[in-house]
Protein backbone atom coordinates (compact mmCIF):
# COMPACT_ATOMS: atom_id res chain seq x y z
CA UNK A 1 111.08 72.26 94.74
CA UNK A 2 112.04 72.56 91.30
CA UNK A 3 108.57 71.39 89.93
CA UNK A 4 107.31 74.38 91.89
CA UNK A 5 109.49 76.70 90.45
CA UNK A 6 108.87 75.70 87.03
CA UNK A 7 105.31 75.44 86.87
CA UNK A 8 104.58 78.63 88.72
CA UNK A 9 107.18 80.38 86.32
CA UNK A 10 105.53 78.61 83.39
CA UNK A 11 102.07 79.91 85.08
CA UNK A 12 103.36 83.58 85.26
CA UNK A 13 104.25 83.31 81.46
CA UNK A 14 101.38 82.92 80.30
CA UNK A 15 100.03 85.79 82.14
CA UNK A 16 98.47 88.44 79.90
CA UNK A 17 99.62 91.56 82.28
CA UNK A 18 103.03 89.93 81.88
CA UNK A 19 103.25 89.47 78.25
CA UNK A 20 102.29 93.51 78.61
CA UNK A 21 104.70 94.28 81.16
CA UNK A 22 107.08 92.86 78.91
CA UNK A 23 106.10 94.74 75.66
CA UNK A 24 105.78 98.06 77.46
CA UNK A 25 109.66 97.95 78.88
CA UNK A 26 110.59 96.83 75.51
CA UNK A 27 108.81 99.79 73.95
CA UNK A 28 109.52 102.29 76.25
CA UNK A 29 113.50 101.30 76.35
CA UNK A 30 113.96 101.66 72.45
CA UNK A 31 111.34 104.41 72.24
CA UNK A 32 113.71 106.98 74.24
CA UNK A 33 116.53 106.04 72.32
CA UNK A 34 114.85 106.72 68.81
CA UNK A 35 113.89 110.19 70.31
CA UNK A 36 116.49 111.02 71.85
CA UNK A 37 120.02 111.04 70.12
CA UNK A 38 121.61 112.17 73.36
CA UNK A 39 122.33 107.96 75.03
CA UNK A 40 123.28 109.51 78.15
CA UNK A 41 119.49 111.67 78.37
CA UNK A 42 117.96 108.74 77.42
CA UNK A 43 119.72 106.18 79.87
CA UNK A 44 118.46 108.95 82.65
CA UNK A 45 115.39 108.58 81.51
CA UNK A 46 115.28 104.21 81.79
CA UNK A 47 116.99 104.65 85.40
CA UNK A 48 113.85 106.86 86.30
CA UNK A 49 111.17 104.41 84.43
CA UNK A 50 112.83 101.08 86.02
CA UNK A 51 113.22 103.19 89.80
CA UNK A 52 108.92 104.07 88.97
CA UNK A 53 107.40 101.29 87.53
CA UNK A 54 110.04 97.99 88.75
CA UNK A 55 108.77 97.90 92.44
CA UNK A 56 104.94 99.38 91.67
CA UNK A 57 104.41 95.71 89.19
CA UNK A 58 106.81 94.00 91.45
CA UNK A 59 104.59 95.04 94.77
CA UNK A 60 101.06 94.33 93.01
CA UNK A 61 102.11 91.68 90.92
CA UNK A 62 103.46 89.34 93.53
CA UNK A 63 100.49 90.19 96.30
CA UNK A 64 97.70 89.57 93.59
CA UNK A 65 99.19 86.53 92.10
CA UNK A 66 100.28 84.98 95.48
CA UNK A 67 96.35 85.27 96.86
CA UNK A 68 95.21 84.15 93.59
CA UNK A 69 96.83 80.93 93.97
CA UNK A 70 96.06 80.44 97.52
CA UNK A 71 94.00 77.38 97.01
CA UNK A 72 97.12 75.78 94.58
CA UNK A 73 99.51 76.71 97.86
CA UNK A 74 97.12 75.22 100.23
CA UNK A 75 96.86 71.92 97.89
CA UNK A 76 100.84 72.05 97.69
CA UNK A 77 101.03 72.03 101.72
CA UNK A 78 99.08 69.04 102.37
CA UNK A 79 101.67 66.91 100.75
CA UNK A 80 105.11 66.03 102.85
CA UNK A 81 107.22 68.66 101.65
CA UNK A 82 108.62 71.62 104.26
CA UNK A 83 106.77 74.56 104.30
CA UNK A 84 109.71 76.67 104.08
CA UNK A 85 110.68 75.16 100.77
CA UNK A 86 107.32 75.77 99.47
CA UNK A 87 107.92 79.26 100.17
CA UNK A 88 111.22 79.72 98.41
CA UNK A 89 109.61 77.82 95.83
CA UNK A 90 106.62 80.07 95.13
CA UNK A 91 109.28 83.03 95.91
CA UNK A 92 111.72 81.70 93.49
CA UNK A 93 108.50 81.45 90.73
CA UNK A 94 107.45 84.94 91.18
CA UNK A 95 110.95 86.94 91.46
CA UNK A 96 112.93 84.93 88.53
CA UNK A 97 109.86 85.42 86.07
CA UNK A 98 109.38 89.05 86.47
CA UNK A 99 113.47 89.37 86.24
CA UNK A 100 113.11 87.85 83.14
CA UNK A 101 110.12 90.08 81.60
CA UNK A 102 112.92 93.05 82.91
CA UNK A 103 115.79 91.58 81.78
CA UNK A 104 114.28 90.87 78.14
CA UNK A 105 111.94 94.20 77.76
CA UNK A 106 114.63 96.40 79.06
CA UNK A 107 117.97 94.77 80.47
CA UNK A 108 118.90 93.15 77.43
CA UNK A 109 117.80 95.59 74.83
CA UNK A 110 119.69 98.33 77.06
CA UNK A 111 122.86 96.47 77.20
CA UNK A 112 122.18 96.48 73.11
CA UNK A 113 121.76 99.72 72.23
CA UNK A 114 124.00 101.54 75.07
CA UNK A 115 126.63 98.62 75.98
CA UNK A 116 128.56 100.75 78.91
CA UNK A 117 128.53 100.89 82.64
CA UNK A 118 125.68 103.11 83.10
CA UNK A 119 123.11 100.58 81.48
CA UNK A 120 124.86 97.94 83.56
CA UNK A 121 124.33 99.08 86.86
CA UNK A 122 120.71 100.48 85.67
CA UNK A 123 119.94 96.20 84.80
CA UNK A 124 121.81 95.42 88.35
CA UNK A 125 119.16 97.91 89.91
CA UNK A 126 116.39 96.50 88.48
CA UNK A 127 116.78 93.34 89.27
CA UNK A 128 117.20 94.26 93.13
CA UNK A 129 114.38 96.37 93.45
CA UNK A 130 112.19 93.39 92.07
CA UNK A 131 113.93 91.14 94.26
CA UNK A 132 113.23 93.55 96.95
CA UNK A 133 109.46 94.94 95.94
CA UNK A 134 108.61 90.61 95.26
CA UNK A 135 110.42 89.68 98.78
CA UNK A 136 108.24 92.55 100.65
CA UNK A 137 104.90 91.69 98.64
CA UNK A 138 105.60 88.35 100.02
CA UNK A 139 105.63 88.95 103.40
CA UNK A 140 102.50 90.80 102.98
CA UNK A 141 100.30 88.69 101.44
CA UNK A 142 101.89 86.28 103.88
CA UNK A 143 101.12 88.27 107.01
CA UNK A 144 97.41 89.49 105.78
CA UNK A 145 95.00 87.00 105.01
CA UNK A 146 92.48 89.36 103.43
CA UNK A 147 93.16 90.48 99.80
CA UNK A 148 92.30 93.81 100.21
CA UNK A 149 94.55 94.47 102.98
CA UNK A 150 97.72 92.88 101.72
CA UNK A 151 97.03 95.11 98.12
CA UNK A 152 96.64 97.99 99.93
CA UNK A 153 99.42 98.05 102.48
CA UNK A 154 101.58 97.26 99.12
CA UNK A 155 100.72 100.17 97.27
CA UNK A 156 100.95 102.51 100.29
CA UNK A 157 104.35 101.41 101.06
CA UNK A 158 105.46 102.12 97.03
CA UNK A 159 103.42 105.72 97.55
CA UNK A 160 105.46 106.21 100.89
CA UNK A 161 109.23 105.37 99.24
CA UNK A 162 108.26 107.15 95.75
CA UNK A 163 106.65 110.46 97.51
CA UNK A 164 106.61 110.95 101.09
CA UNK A 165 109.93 109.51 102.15
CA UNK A 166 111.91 112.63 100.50
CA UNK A 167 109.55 115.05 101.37
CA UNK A 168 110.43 114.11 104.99
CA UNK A 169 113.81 114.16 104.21
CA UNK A 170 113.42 117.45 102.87
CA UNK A 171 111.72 118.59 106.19
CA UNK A 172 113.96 117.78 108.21
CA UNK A 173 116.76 119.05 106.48
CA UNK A 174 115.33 122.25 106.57
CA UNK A 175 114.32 122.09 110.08
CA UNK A 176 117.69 121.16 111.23
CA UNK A 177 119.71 123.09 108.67
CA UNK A 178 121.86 124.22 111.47
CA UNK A 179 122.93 121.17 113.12
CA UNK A 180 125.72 118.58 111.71
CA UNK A 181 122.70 115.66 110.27
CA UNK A 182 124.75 114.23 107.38
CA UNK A 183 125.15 111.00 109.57
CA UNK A 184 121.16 111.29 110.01
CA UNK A 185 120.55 111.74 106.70
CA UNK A 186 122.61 108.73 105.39
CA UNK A 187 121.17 106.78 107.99
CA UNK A 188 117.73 107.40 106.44
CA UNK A 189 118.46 107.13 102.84
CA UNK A 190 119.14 103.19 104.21
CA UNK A 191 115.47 103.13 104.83
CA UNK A 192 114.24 103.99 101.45
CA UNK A 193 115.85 100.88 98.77
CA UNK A 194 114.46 103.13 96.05
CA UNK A 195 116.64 105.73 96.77
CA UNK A 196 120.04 103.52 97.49
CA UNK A 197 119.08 101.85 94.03
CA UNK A 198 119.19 105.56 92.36
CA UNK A 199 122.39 106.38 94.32
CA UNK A 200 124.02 103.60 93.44
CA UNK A 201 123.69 103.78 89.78
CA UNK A 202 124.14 108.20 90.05
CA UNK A 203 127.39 107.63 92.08
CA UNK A 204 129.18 105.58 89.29
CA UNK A 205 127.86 108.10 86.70
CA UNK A 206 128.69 111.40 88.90
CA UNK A 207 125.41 113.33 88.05
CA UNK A 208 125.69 115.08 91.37
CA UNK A 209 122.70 117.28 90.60
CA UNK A 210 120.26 114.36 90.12
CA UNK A 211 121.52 112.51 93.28
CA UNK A 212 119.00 114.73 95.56
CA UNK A 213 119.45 115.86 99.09
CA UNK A 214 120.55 112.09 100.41
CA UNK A 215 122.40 111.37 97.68
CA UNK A 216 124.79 113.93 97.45
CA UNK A 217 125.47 113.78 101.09
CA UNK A 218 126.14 110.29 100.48
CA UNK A 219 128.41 110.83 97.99
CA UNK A 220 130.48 113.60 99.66
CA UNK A 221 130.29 110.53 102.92
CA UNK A 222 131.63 108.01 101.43
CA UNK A 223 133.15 108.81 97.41
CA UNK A 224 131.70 106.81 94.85
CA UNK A 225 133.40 103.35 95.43
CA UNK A 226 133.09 102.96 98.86
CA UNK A 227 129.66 104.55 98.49
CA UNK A 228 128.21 102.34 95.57
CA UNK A 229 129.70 98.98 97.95
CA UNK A 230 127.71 100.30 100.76
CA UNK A 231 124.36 101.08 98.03
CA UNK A 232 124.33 97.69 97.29
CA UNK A 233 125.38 96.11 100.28
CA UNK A 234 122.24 97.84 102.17
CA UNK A 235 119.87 96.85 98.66
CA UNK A 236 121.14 92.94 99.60
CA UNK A 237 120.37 93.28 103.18
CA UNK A 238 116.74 94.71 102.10
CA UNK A 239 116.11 91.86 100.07
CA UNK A 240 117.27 88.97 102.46
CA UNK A 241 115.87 90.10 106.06
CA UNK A 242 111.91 90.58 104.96
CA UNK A 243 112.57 86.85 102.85
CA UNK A 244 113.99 86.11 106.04
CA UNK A 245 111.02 86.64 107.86
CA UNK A 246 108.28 85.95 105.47
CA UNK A 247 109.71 82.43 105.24
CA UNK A 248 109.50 82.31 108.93
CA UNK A 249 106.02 83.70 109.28
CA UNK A 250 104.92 81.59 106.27
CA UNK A 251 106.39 78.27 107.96
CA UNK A 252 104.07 78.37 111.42
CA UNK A 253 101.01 80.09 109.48
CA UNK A 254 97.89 78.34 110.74
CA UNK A 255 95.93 78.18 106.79
């Protein structure tokens, strides 16, 4: 398992869109700071690069590297090792090298220049949604055997949490603006991991106005402690049911 793990991480390293995921965090995390003296503007401004561009990489990343090296998984399965560990393996590959090309071009460097609690839960963020984005591009490229498919349904699903999801919230808030839907509302903002990673940071910095309509309903739910616990709690639970169930799927695939 470890082999696995190390040479697909080694594999990923040497990846050219990598090494320029890598260098673009980097740049864009000290490039806001230089122009902007205000830390606080500029740590706004990394929270709403990591929440954009985090699960988009994570998402295409994962699908187009995992059906890339279909014929190296296929090779892997014919020897006696459990499928299911294979998985995890690859998983544990993809997600722990594109933590790292976070953690070093914007985690670390964040932590640097702005060491306080706001660039602390921005790095904790991160990391879940590319646990999260990796875990679900998993289970795609698991679940569709055609290229294609699994790309598309990836970058649909990142166009559906990034756009449509508050637009909807937004219509229905208006539709309903006379009926008691804060437990509604709360309910969906567990359906969107984008928006429970940008509460979650926004409730331990109070910027009420940036929270949006879920947010701030969240907020005035739960306060900020018991709020961020429940943030994160519901980010975990995103990230382990889909691995969950891509492992499953993954272990009685007919390849």
């Amino acid at each position: 398992m470890l082999k696995i793990i190390k040479y697909v991480i080694l594999d990923i390293l040497k990846n050219r869109f990598m090494i320029f995921y890598f260098i673009c965090l980097l740049a864009l995390t000290f490039g806001l700071f230089q122009l902007d003296e205000n830390s606080s503007k500029a740590t706004l401004s990394i929270l709403n690069i990591v929440l954009l561009f985090v699960p988009l990489v994570s998402l295409m990343f994962t699908t187009v590297y995992y059906y890339n090296s279909s014929e190296f998984i296929t090779l892997i399965l014919a020897q006696p090792i459990a499928r299911r560990r294979i998985f995890y393996s690859v998983f544990l590959g993809i997600s722990l090298s594109l933590i790292l090309a976070f953690l070093l071009g914007s985690g670390l460097p964040l932590l640097l220049v702005n060491p306080n609690s706001a660039s602390l839960y921005i790095v904790i963020s991160g990391v879940m949604l590319t646990l999260i984005f990796t875990t679900l591009a998993m289970l795609f490229a698991v679940w569709f055997r055609d290229k294609a498919k699994g790309m598309g349904v990836s970058l649909i699903l990142w166009i559906f949490f990034m756009l449509i999801f508050d637009g909807i919230v937004m219509f229905l808030m208006f539709t309903f603006a006379d009926y008691p839907m804060e437990k509604t509302f709360i309910a969906l903002s567990f359906l969107n991991p984008i928006d429970l990673a940008r509460i979650f940071v926004l409730l331990q910095l109070d910027f009420s106005a940036l929270m949006g309509v879920t947010g701030a309903i969240f907020k005035d739910f739960f306060g900020s402690g018991i709020g961020a616990v429940m943030a994160i709690g519901m980010l975990i639970m995103w990230f382990a049911m889909p691995l969950l169930f891509a492992g499953r799927y993954f272990s009685k695939k007919d390849f």
